[in-house]
Protein backbone atom coordinates (compact mmCIF):
# COMPACT_ATOMS: atom_id res chain seq x y z
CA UNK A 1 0.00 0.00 0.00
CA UNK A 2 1.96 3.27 -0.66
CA UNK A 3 0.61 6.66 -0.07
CA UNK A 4 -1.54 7.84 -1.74
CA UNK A 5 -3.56 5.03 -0.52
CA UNK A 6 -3.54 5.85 2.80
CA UNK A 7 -4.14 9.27 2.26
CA UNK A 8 -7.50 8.17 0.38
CA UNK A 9 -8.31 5.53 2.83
CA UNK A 10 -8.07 7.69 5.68
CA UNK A 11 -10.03 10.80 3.54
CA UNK A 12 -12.64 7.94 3.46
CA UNK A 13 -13.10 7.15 6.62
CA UNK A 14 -12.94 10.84 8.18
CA UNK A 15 -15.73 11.21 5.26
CA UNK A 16 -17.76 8.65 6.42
CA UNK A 17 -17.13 9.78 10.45
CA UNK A 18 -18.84 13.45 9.32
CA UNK A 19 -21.54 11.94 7.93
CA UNK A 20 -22.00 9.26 10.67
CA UNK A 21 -21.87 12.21 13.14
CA UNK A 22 -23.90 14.72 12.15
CA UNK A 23 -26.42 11.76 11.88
CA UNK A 24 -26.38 11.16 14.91
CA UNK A 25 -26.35 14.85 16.76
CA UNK A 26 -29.35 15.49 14.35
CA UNK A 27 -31.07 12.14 15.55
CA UNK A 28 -30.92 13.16 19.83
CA UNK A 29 -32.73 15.12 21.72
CA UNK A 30 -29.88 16.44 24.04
CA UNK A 31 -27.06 17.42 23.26
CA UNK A 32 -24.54 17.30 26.41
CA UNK A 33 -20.83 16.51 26.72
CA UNK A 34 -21.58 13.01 27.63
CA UNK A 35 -23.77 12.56 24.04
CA UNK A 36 -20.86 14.13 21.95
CA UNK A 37 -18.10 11.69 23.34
CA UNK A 38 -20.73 8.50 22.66
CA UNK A 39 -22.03 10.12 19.21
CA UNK A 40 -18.51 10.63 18.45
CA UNK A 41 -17.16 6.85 19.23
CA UNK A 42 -20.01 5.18 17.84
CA UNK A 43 -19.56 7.15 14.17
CA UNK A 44 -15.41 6.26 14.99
CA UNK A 45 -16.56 2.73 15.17
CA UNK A 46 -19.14 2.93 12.34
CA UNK A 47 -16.72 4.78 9.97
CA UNK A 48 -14.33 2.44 10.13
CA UNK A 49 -16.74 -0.75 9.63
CA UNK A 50 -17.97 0.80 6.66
CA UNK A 51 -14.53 1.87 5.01
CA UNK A 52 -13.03 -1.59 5.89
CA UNK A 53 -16.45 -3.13 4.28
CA UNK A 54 -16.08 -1.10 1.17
CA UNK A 55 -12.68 -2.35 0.74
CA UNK A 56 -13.72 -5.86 0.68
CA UNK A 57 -15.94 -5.36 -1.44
CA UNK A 58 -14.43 -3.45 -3.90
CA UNK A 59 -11.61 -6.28 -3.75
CA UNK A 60 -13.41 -9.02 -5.20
């Protein structure tokens, strides 16, 4: 893997972590410190589940 891949992969998942995100701040009712760390883990989590899926995919 040389670079430029891993620039793109990681432009990927930081894409997808946005979108994950902002998903879920729209999606709660409160928005507290507490919410931001979870919201923010979970779309981590998510972000990287669906780059490393993509990949797989895309592979075959």
């Amino acid at each position: 893997m040389n670079r430029r891949t891993t620039l793109l992969i990681a432009a990927e998942a930081l894409a997808w972590w946005c979108v994950l995100a902002a998903l879920w701040l729209v999606l709660i009712s409160t928005v507290d410190t507490l919410e931001r760390v979870v919201g923010a883990s979970a779309a981590g989590v998510a972000a990287l589940a669906a780059t490393a899926a993509r990949r797989v995919v895309s592979a075959r």
